[in-house]
Protein backbone atom coordinates (compact mmCIF):
# COMPACT_ATOMS: atom_id res chain seq x y z
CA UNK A 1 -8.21 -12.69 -16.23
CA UNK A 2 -6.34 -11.93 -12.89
CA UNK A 3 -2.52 -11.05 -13.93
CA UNK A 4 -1.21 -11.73 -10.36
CA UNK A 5 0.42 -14.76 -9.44
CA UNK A 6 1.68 -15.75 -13.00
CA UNK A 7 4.81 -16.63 -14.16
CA UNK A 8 6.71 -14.78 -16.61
CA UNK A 9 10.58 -15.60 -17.37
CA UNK A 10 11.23 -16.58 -14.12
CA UNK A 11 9.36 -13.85 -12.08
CA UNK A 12 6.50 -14.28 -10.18
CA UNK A 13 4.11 -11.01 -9.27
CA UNK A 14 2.52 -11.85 -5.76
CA UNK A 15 -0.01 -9.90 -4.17
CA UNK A 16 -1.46 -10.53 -1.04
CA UNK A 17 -1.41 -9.46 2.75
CA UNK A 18 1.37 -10.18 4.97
CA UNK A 19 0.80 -13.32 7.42
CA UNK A 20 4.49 -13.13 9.31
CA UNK A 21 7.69 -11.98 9.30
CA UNK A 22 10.23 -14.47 10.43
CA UNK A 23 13.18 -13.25 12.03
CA UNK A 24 16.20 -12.83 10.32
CA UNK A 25 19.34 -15.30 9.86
CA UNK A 26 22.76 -14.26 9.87
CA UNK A 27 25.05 -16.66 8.68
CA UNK A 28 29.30 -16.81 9.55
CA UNK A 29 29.91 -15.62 5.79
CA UNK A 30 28.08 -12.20 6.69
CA UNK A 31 24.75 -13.24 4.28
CA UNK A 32 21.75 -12.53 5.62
CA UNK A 33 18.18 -13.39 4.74
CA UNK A 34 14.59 -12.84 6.33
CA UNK A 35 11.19 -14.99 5.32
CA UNK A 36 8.05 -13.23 4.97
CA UNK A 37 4.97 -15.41 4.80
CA UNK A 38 2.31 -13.85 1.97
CA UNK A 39 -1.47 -15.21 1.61
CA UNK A 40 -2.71 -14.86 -1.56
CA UNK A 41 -5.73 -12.64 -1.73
CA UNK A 42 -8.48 -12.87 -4.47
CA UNK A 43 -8.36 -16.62 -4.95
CA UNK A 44 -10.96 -18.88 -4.74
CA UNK A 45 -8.60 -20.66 -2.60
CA UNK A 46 -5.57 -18.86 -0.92
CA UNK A 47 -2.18 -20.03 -1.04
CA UNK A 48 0.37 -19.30 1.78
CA UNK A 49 4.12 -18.62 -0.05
CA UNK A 50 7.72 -18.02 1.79
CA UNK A 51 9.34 -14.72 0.01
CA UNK A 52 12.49 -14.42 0.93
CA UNK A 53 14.57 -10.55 1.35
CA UNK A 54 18.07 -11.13 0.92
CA UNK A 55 21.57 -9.22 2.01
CA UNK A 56 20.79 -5.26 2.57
CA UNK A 57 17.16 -5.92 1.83
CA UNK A 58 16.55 -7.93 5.22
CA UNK A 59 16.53 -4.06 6.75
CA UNK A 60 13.42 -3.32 4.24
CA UNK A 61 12.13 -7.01 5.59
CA UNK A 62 12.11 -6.55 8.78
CA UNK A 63 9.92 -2.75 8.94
CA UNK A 64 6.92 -4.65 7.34
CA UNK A 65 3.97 -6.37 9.60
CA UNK A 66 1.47 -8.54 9.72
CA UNK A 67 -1.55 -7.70 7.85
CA UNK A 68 0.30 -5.18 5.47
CA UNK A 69 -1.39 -5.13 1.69
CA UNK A 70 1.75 -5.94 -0.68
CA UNK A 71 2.78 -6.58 -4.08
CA UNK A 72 6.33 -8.60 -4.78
CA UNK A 73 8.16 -9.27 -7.77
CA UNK A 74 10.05 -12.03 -7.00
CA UNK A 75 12.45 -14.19 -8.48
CA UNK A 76 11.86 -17.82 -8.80
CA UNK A 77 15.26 -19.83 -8.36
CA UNK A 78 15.70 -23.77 -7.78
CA UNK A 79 18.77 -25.68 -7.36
CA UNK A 80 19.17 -30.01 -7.13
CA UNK A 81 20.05 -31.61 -4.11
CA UNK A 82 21.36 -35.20 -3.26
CA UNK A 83 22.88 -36.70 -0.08
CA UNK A 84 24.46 -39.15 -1.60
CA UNK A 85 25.75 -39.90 -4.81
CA UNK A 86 23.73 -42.97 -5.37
CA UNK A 87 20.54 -41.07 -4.00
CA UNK A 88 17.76 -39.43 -6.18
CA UNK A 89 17.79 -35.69 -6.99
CA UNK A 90 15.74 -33.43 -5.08
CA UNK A 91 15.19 -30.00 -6.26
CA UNK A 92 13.98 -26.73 -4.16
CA UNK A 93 12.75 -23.73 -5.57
CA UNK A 94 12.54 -20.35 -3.35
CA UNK A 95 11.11 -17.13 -4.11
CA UNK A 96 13.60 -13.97 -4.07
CA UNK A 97 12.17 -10.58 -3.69
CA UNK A 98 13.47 -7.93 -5.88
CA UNK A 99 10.69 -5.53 -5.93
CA UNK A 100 8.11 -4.20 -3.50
CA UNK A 101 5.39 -2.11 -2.71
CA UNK A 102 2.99 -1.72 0.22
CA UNK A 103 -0.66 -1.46 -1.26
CA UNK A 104 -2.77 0.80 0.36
CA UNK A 105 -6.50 0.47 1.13
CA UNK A 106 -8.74 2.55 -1.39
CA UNK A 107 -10.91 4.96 0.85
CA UNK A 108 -14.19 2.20 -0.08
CA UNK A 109 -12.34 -0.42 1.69
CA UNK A 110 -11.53 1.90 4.52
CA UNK A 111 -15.01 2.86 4.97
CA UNK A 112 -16.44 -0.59 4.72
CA UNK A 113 -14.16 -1.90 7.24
CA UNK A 114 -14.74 1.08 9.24
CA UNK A 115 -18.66 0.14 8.88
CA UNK A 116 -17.79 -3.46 9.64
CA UNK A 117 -16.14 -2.74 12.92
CA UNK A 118 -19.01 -0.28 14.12
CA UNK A 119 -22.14 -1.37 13.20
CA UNK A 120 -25.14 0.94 12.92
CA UNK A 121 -27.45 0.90 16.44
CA UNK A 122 -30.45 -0.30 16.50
CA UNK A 123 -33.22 2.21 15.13
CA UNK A 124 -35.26 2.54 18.77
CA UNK A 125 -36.93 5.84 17.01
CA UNK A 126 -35.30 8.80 19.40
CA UNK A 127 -33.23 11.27 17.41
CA UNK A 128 -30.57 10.70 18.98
């Protein structure tokens, strides 16, 4: 069974490569907050989810790039929202990064890829 992307207590383990890295918002009260974009890898079908690295961590935020291997621990927090009094509730949910780590490529993935982007000639016979 594939741990990643699961739910426990309110935490959700994400792992999957870096798509973007928004800018980051500064608000009047001094908060600050960056969005990083994360595809899922491993899925039959990939999911796209907005972390978000809040206060002092929007420094750590903005050093990663696109394409970067990661694994988040993130918390999962949701809140109600209504316009109006007499209008239904709505209800967002974000995902807060609390933990990190860049995953590196194993040396078989940096070989194949390697391979990938260099493919063998064409065997014409001539040593060399």
């Amino acid at each position: 069974q594939n741990l990643t992307n699961h739910i426990r207590k309110m935490e959700l383990i994400i792992e999957g490569v870096i798509k973007r890295v928004n800018a980051p918002q500064e608000f009047p009260s001094g908060f600050r907050k960056c969005e990083i974009h994360i595809e899922t890898t491993g899925d039959q079908y990939p999911e796209t989810l907005a972390v978000e690295f809040l206060k002092d961590d929007v420094d750590e935020a903005i050093q990663l790039a696109p394409g970067q291997k990661v694994k988040m621990r993130c918390n999962v927090k949701g809140r109600e929202w209504r316009r109006e009094d007499t209008d239904p509730f709505k209800v967002f949910m974000s995902l807060s990064m609390w933990k990190y780590e860049v995953i590196n490529e194993s040396i078989k993935e940096q070989v194949m890829a390697k391979a990938a982007a260099n493919p063998v000639a064409k065997d014409d016979g001539m040593p060399f």
